[in-house]
Protein backbone atom coordinates (compact mmCIF):
# COMPACT_ATOMS: atom_id res chain seq x y z
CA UNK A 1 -4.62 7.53 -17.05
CA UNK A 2 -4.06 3.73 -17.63
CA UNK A 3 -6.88 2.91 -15.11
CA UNK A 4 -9.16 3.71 -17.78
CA UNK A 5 -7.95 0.77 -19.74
CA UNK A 6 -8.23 -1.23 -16.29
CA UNK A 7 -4.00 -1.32 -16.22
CA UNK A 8 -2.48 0.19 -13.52
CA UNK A 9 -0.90 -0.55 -9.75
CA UNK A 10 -3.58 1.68 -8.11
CA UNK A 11 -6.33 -0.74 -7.72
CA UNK A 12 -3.85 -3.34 -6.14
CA UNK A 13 -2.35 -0.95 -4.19
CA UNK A 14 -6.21 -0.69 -2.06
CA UNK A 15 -7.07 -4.01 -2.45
CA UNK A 16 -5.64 -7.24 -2.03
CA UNK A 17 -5.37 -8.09 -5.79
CA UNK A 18 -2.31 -10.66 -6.36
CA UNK A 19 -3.07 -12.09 -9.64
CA UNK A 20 -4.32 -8.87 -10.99
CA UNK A 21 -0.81 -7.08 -10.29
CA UNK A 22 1.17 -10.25 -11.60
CA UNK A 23 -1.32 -9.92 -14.49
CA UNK A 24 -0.23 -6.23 -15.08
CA UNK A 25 3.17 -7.11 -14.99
CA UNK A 26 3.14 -10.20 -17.68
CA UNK A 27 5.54 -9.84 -20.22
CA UNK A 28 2.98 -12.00 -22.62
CA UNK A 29 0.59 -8.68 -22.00
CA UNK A 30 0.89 -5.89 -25.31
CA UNK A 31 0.75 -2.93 -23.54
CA UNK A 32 0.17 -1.18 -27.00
CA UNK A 33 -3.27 -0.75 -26.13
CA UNK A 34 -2.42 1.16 -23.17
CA UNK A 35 -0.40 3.70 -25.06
CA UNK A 36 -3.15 4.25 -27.53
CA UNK A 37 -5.35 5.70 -24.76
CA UNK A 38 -2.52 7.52 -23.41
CA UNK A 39 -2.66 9.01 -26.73
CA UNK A 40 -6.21 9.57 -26.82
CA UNK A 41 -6.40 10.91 -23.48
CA UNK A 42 -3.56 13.47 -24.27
CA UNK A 43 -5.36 14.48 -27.74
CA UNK A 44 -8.43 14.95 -25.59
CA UNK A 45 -6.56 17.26 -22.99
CA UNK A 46 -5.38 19.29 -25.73
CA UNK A 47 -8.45 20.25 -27.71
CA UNK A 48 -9.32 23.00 -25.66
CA UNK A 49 -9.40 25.92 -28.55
CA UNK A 50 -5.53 25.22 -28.42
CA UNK A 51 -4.62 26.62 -25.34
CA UNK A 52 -2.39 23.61 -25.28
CA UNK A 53 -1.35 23.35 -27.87
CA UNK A 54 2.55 23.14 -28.62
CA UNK A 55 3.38 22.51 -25.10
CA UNK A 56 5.48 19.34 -23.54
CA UNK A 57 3.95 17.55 -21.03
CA UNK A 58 5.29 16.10 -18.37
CA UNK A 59 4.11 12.39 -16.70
CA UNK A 60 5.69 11.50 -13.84
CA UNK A 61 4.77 7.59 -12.03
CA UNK A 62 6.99 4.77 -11.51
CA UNK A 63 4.98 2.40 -13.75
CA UNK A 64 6.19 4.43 -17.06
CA UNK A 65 9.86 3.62 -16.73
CA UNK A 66 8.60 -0.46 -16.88
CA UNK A 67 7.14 0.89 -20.29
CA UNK A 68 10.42 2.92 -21.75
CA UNK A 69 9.68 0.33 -24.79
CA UNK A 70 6.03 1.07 -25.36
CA UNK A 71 6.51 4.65 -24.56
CA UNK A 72 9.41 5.30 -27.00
CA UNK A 73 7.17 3.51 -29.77
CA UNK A 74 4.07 5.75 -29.22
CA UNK A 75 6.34 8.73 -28.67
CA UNK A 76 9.68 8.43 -30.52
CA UNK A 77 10.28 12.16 -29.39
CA UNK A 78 10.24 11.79 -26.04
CA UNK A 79 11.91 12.62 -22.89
CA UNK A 80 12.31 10.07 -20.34
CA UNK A 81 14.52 10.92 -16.88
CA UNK A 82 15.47 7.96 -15.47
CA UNK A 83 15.44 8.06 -11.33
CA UNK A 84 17.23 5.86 -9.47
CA UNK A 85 17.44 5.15 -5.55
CA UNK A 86 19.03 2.12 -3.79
CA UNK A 87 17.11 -0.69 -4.02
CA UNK A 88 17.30 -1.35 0.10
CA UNK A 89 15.72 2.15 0.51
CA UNK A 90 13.43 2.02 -2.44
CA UNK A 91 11.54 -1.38 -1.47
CA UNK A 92 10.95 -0.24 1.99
CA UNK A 93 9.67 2.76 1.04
CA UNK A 94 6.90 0.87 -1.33
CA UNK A 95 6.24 -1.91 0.91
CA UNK A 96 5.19 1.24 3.71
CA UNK A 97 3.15 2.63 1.05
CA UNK A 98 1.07 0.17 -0.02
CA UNK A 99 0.90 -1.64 4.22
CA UNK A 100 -0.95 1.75 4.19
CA UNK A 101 -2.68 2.05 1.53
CA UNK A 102 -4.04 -1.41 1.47
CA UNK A 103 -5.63 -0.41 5.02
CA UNK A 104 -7.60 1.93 3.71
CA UNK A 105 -10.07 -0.88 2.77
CA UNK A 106 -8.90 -3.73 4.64
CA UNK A 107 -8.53 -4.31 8.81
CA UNK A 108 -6.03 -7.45 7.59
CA UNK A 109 -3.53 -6.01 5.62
CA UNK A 110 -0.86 -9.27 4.91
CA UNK A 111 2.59 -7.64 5.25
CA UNK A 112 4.01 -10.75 3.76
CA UNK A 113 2.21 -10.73 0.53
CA UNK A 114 2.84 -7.24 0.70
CA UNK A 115 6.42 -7.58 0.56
CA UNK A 116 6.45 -10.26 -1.91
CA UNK A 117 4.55 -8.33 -4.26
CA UNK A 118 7.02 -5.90 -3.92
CA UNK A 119 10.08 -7.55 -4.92
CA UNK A 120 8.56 -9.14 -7.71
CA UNK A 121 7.29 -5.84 -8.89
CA UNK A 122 10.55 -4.30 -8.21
CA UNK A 123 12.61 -7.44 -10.14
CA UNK A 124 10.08 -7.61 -12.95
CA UNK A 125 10.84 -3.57 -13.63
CA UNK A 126 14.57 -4.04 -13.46
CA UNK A 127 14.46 -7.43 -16.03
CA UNK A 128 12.36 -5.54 -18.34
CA UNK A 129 13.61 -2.13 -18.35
CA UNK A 130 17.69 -2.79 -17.68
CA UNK A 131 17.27 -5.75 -20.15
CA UNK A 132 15.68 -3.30 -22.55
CA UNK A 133 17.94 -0.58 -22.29
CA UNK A 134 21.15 -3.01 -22.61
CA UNK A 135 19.38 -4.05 -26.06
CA UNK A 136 19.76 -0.37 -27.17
CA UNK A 137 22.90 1.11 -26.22
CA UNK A 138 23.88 1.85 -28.91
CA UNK A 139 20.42 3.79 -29.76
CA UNK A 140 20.84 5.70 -26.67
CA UNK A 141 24.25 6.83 -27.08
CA UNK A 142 23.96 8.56 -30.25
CA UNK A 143 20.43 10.30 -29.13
CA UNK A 144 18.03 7.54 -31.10
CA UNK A 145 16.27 7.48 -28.02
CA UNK A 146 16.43 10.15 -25.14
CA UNK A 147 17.26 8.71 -21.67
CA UNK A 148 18.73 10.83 -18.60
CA UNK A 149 19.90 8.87 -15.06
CA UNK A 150 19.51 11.17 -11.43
CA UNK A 151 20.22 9.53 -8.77
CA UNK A 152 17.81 10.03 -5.81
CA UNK A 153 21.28 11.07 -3.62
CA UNK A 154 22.38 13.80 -6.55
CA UNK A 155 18.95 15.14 -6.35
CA UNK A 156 19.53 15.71 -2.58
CA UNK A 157 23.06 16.78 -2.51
CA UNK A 158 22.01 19.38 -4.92
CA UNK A 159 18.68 19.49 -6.29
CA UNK A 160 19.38 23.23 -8.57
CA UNK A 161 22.19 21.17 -10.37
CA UNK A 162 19.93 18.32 -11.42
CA UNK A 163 17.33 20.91 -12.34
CA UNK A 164 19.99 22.48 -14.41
CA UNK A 165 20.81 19.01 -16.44
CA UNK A 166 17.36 18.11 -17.01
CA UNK A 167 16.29 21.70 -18.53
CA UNK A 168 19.72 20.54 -21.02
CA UNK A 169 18.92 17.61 -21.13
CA UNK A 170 15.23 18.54 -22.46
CA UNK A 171 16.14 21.11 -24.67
CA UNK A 172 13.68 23.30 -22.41
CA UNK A 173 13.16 27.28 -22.46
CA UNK A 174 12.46 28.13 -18.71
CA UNK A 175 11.26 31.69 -18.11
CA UNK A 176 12.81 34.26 -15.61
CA UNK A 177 9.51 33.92 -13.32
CA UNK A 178 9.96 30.36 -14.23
CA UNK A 179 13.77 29.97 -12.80
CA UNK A 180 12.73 32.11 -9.71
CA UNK A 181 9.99 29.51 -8.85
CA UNK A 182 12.80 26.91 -8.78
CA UNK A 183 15.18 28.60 -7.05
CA UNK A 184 11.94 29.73 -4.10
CA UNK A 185 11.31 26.12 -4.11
CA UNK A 186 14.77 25.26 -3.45
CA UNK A 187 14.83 27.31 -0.42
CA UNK A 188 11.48 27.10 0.77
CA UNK A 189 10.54 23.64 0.38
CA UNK A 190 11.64 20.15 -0.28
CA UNK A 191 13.76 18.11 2.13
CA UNK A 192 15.36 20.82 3.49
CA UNK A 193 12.18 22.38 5.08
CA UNK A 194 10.62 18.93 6.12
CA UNK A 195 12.36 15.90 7.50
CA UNK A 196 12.05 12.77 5.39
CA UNK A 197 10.59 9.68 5.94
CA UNK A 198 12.81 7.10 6.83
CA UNK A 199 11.17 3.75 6.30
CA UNK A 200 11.96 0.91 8.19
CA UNK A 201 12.91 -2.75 6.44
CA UNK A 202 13.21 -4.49 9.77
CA UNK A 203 9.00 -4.70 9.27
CA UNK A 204 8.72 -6.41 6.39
CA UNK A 205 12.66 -8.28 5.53
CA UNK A 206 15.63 -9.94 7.56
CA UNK A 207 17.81 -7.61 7.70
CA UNK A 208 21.47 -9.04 8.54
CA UNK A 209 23.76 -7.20 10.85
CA UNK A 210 25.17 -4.91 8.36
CA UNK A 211 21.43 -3.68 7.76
CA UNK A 212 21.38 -5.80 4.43
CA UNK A 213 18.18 -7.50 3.01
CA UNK A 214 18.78 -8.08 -0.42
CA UNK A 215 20.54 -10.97 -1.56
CA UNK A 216 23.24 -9.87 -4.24
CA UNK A 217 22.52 -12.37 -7.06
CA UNK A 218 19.20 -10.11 -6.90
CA UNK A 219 18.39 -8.79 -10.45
CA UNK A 220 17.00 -5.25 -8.62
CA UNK A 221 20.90 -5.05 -6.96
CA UNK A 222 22.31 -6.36 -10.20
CA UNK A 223 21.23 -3.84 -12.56
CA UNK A 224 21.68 -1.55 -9.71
């Protein structure tokens, strides 16, 4: 959605576009304008004769929870499920993504910037969002603004549990053919059916010989 206001990671994720992801993630930038065509965009998928009408909608990409500030002020109602994952698993797992991605229109893909671009996209989120969310505690813990934390490992462990806390959490009225879909899911699908990718740091950091990479005074193993 945000690509239509020319904001969002996808175009530097395919092209080698430094200054227009550092750009993105400026704090100087008002991202208000964003949110008005998320609006817009949402008004627009709604106006057919209704048949949307009254329904949530769910929006799922990294780059929202690096907006939990504009988001809450465009949509003071909403519903934000906060993921976690360890920061020495998460990076990896980007810097992969876009070494391939960035191939798709490039022979010369620069690992290093790569990985760079990473951790300052990675530190910029946690500054912005942990900062933000410190701010507002107090906001947040009497239900001011709605914020739930999974843990990528709790999700794993037991992934009907977490279901279970964000349908609470949500307030949401799931179906009988709605539950059964979860629970076939559960059993036919997901990381228990196919073996997950394990990315591999040693390609892109130094990892020490405790398999460490990220230096502790970090502000992604900080708010951590």
């Amino acid at each position: 959605i945000q690509a239509f206001e020319f904001n969002t990671r996808l175009f530097a994720a395919f092209m080698r576009a430094p200054d227009y992801l550092r750009w993105i993630f400026n704090s100087s930038v008002d991202l208000a304008y964003v949110m008005d065509w998320h609006e817009t965009f949402v008004r627009h998928l709604m106006s057919d004769e209704g048949r949307h009408q009254g329904r949530r909608w769910l929006f799922k990409a990294p780059r929202y929870l690096m907006m939990v500030e504009e988001i809450f002020a465009k949509y003071p109602d909403a519903y934000i499920v906060h993921t976690h994952r360890h920061p020495e698993k998460s990076v990896p797992s980007m810097a992969t993504l876009e070494t391939l991605t960035g191939g798709v229109t490039s022979d010369d893909v620069e690992t290093e910037l790569v990985t760079r671009l990473c951790i300052e996209l990675y530190e910029y989120a946690a500054n912005k969002t942990m900062q933000w969310r410190l701010e507002h505690a107090d906001e947040i813990s009497t239900g001011k603004y709605k914020i739930l934390d999974i843990h990528l490992d709790e999700m794993k462990a037991d992934t009907g549990a977490v279901v279970d806390r964000i349908i609470e959490f949500a307030d949401l009225n799931v179906s009988p053919e709605e539950r059964e879909a979860i629970t076939e899911f559960q059993k036919n699908f997901g990381i228990k059916k196919h073996k997950p990718y394990k990315p591999k740091p040693e390609l892109f950091f130094n990892v020490d010989e405790n398999g460490h990479f990220m230096p502790d005074e970090s502000p992604i193993m900080q708010y951590y």
